[in-house]
C-alpha atoms as a PDB file:
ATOM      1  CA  UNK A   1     179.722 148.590  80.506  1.00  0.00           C
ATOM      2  CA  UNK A   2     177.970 145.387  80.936  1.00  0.00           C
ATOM      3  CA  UNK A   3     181.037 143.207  80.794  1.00  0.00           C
ATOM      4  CA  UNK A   4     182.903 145.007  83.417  1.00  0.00           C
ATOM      5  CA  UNK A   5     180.686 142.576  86.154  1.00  0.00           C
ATOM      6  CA  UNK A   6     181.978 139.925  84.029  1.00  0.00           C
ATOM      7  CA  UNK A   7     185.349 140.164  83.951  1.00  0.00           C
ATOM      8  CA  UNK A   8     185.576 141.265  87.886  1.00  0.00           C
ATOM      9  CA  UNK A   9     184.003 137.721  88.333  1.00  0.00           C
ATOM     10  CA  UNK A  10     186.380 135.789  85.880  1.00  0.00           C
ATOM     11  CA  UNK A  11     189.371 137.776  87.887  1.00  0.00           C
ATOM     12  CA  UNK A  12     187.946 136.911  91.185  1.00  0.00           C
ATOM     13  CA  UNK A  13     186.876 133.180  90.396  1.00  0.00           C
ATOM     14  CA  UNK A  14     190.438 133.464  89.417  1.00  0.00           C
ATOM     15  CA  UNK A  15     192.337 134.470  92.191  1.00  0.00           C
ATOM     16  CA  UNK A  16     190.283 132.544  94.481  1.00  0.00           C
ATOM     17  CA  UNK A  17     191.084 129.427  92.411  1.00  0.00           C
ATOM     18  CA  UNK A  18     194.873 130.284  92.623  1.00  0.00           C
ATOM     19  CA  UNK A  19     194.702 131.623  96.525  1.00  0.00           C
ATOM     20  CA  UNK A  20     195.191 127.868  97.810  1.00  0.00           C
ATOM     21  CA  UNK A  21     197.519 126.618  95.311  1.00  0.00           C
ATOM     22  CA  UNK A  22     199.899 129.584  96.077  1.00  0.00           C
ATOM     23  CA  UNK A  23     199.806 129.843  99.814  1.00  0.00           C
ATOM     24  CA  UNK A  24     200.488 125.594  99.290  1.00  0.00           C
ATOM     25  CA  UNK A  25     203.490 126.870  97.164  1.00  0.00           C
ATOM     26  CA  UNK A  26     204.576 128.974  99.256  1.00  0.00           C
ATOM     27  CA  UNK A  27     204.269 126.450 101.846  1.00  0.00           C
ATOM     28  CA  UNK A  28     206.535 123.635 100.401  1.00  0.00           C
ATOM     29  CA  UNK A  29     209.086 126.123  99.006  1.00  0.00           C
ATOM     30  CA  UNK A  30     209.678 127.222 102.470  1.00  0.00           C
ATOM     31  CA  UNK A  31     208.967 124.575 104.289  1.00  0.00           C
ATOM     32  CA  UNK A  32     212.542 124.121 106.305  1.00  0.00           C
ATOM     33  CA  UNK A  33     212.562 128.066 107.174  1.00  0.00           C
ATOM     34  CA  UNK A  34     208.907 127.875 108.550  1.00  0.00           C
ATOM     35  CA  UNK A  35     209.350 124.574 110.513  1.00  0.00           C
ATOM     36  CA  UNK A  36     212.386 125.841 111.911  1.00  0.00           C
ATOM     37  CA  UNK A  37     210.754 129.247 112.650  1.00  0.00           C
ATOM     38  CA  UNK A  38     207.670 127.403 114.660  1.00  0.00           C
ATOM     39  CA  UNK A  39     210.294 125.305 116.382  1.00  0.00           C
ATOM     40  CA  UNK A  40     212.612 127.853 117.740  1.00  0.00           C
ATOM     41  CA  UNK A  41     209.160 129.727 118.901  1.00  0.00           C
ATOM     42  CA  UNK A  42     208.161 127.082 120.911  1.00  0.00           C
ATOM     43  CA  UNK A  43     211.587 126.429 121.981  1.00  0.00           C
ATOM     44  CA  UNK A  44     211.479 130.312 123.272  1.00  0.00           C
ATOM     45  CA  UNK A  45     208.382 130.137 124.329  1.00  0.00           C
ATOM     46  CA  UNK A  46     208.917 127.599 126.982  1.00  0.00           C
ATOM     47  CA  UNK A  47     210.608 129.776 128.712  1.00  0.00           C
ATOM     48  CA  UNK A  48     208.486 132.885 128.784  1.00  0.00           C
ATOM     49  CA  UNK A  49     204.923 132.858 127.096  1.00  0.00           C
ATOM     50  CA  UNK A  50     205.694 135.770 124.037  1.00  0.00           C
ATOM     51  CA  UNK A  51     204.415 137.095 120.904  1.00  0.00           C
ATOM     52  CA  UNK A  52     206.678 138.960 118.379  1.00  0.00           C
ATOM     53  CA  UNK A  53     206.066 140.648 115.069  1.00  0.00           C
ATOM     54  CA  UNK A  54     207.359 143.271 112.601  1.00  0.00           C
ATOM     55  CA  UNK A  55     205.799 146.812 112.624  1.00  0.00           C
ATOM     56  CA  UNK A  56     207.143 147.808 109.474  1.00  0.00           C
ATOM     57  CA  UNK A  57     207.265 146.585 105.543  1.00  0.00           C
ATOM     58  CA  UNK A  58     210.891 146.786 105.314  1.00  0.00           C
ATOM     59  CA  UNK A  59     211.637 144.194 108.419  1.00  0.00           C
ATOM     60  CA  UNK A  60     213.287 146.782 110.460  1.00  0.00           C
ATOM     61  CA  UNK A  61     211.263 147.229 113.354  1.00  0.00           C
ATOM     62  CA  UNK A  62     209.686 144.616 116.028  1.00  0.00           C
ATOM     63  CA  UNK A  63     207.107 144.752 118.649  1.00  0.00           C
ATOM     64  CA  UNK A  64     207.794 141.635 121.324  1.00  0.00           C
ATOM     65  CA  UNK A  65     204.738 141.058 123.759  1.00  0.00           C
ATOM     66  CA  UNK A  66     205.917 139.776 127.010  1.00  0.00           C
ATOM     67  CA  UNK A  67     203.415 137.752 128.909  1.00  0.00           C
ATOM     68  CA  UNK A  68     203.823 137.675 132.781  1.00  0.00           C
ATOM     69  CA  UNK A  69     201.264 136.194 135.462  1.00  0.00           C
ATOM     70  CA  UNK A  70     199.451 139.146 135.650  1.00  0.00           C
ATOM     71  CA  UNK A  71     200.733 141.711 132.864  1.00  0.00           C
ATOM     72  CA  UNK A  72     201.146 141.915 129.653  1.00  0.00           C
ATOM     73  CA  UNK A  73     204.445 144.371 128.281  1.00  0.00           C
ATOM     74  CA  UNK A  74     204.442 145.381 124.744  1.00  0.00           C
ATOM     75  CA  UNK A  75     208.173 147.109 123.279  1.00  0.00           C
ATOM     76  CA  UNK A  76     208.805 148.051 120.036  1.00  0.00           C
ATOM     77  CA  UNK A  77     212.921 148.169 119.070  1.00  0.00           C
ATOM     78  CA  UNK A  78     214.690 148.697 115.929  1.00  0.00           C
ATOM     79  CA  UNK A  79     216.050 144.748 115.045  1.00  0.00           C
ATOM     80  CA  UNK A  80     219.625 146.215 115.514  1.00  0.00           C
ATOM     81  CA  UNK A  81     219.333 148.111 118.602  1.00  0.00           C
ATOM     82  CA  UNK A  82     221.554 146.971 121.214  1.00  0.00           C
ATOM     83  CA  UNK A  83     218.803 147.599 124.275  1.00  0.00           C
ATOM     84  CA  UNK A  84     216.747 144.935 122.938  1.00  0.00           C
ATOM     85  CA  UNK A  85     219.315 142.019 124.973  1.00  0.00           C
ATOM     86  CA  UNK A  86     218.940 143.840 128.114  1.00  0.00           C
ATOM     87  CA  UNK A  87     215.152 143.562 127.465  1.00  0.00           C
ATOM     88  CA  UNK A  88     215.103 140.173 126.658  1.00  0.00           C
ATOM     89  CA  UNK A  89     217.516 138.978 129.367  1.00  0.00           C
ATOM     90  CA  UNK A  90     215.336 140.535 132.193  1.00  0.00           C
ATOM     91  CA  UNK A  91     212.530 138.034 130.853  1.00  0.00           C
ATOM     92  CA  UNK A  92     214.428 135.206 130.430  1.00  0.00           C
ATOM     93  CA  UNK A  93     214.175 135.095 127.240  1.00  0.00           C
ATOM     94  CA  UNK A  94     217.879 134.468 124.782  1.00  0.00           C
ATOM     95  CA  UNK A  95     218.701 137.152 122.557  1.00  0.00           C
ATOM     96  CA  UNK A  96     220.453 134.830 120.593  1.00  0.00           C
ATOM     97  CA  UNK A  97     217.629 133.078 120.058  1.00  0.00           C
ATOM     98  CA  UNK A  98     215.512 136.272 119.353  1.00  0.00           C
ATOM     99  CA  UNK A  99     217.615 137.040 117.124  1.00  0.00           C
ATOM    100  CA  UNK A 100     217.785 134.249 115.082  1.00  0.00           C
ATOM    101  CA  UNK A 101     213.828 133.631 115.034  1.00  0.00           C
ATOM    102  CA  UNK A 102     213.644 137.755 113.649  1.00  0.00           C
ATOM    103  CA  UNK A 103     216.134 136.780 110.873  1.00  0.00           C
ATOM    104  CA  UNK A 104     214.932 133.583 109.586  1.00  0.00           C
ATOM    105  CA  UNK A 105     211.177 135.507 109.925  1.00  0.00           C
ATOM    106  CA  UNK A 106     211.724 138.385 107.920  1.00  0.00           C
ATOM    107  CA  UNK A 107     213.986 135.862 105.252  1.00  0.00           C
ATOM    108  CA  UNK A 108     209.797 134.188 104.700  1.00  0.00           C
ATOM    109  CA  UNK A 109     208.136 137.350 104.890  1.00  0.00           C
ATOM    110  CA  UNK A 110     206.628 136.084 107.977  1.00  0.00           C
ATOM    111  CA  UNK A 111     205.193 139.426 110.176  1.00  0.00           C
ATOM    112  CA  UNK A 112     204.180 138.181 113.154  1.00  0.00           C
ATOM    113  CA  UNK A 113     204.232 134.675 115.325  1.00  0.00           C
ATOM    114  CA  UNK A 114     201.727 133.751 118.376  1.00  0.00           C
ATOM    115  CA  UNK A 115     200.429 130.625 120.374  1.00  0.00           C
ATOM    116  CA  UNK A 116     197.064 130.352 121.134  1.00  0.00           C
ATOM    117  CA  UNK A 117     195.652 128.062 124.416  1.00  0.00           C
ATOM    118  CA  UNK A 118     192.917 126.542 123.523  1.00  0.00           C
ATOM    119  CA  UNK A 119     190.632 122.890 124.904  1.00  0.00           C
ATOM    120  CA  UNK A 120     189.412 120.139 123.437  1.00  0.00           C
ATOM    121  CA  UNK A 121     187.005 117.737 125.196  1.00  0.00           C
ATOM    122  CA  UNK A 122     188.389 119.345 128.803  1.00  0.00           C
ATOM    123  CA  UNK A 123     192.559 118.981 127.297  1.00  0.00           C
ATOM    124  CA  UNK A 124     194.488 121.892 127.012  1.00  0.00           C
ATOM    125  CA  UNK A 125     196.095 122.292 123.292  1.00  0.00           C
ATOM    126  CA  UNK A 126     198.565 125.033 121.206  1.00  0.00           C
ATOM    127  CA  UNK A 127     198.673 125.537 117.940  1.00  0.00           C
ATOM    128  CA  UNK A 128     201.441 128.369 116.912  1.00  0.00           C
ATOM    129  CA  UNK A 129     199.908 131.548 114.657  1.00  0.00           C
ATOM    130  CA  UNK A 130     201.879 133.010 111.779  1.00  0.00           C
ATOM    131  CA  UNK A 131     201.015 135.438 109.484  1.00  0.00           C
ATOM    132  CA  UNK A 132     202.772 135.715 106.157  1.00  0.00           C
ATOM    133  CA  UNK A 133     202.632 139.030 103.937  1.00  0.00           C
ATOM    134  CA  UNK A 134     203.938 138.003 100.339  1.00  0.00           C
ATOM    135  CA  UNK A 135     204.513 140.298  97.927  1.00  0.00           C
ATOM    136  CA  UNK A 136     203.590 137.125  95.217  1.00  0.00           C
ATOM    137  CA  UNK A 137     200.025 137.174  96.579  1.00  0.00           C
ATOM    138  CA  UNK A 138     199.150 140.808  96.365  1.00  0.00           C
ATOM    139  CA  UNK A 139     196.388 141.878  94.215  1.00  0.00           C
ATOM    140  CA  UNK A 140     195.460 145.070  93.029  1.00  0.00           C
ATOM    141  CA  UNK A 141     192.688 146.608  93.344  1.00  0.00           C
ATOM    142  CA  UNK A 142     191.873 144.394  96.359  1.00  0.00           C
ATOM    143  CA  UNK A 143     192.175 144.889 100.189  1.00  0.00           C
ATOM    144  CA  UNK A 144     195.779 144.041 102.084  1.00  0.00           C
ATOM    145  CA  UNK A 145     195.609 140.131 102.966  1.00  0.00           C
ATOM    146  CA  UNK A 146     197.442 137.884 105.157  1.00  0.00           C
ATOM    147  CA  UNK A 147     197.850 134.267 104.750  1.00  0.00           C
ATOM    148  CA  UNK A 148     197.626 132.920 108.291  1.00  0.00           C
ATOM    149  CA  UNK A 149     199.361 129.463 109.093  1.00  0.00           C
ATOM    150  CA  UNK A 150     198.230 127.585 111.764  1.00  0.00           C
ATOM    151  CA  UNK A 151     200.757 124.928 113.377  1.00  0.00           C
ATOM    152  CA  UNK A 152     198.856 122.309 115.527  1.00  0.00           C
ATOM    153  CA  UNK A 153     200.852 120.186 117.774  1.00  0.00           C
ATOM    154  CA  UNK A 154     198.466 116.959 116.646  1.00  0.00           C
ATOM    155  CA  UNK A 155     196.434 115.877 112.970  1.00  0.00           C
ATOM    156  CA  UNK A 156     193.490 117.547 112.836  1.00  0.00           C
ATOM    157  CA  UNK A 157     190.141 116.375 110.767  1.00  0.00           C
ATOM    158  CA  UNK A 158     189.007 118.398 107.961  1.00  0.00           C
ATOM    159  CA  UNK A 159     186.138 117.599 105.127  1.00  0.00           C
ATOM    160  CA  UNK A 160     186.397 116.965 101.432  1.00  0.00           C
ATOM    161  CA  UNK A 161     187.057 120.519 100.412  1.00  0.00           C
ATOM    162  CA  UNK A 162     189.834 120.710 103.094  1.00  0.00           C
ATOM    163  CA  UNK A 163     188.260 122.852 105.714  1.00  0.00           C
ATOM    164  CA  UNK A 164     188.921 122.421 109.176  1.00  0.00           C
ATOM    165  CA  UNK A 165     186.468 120.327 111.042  1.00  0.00           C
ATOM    166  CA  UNK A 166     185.476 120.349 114.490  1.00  0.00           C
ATOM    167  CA  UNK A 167     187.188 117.591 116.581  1.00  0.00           C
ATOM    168  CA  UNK A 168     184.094 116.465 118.581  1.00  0.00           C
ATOM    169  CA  UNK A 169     181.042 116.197 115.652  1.00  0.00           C
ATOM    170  CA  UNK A 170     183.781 116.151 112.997  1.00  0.00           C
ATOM    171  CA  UNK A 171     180.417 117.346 111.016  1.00  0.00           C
ATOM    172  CA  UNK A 172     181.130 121.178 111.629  1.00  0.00           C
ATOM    173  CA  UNK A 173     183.486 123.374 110.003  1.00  0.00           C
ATOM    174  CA  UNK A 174     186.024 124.633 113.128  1.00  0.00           C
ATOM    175  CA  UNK A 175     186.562 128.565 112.911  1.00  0.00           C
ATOM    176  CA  UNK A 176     189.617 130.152 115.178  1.00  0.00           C
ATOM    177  CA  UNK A 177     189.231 133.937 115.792  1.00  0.00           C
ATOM    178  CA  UNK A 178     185.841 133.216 113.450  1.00  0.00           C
ATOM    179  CA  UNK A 179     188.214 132.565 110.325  1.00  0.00           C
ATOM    180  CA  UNK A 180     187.886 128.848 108.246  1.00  0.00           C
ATOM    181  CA  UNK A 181     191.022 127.323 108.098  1.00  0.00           C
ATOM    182  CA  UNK A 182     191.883 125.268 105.114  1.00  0.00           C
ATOM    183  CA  UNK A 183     194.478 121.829 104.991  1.00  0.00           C
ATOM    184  CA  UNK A 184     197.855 122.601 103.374  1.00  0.00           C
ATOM    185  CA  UNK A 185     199.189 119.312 105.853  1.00  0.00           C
ATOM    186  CA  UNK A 186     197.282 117.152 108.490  1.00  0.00           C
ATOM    187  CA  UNK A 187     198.945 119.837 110.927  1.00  0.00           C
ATOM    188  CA  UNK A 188     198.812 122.687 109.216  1.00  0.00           C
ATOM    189  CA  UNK A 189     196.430 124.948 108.230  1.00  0.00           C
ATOM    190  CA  UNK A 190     195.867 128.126 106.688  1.00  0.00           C
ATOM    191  CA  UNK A 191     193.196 131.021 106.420  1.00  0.00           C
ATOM    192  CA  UNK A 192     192.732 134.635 104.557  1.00  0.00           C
ATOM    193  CA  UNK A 193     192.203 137.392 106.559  1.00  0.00           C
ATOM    194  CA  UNK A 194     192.409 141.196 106.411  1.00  0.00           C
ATOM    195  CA  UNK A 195     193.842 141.011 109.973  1.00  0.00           C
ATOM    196  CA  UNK A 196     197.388 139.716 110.777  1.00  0.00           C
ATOM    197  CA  UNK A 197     197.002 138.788 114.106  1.00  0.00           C
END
């Protein structure tokens, strides 16, 4: 009985030890699809502020949030339903340009994609959310986790273990949504969490 605690140690020194190496895997092995998927966002995003996401494992369903001035709409279609362009039209947004964000999303395993406001020293900034479910980085025995990628539209600072630091002190480790973020690039940055959004 005594070496159970052991071994649960080893396997979690383990995994943690592993966690950054595969999410920076997964990363550069992807690397087009995800750039392009952050780009075509934006791109989309311009046009109508929007967050979009699967609801299901299997990539079938989406929810879109659709952000006006003074509401926020939430739908939820099946990816090949045809009532999703009349949807999208009505807020500006291209279907063909939905469409091919959903498709290149579910191709990474990527279940949802946001922008987030927020200011440094008095400037607005964006930095574009996604959250990644991979079957690769599943554990058993352990609580669902997302791998969260941050996109930041400039180089941030982080310390020698590769945590995000805060801009202004560059002393203090920089939490979003009260999650560390860890380097993968100078622009992109990644966290653990048991939410995906």
């Amino acid at each position: 009985m005594r070496k159970m605690p052991g071994i649960f140690i080893c396997t979690a020194l383990l995994y943690s030890c592993t966690a950054t190496k595969s999410i920076s895997n997964y990363y550069l092995e992807n690397k087009q699809t995800l750039d392009k998927i952050q780009e075509s966002y934006k791109t989309q995003y311009s046009h109508r502020p929007f967050s979009i996401g699967f609801t299901d494992k299997n990539f079938n369903n989406i929810s879109i949030e659709i952000f006006t001035d003074t509401l926020k709409y939430i739908y939820e279609f099946a990816v090949a339903e045809k009532r999703i362009k009349d949807t999208l039209v009505k807020y500006h947004l291209s279907p063909t340009g939905i469409d091919k964000l959903v498709s290149e999303m579910a191709k990474v395993h990527c279940i949802w994609i946001n922008n987030l406001e927020y200011y440094v020293e008095e400037k607005k900034e964006n930095l574009v959310f996604m959250s990644i479910r991979e079957k690769g980085f599943n554990v058993p025995f352990t609580n669902k986790k997302y791998y969260i990628l941050t996109y930041f539209t400039q180089p941030q600072y982080y310390d020698s273990e590769g945590r995000l630091l805060d801009r202004r002190s560059r002393r203090s480790i920089r939490k979003i949504n009260e999650d560390v973020f860890k380097r993968i690039t100078d622009k992109v940055a990644y966290t653990k969490s048991d939410r995906f959004r």
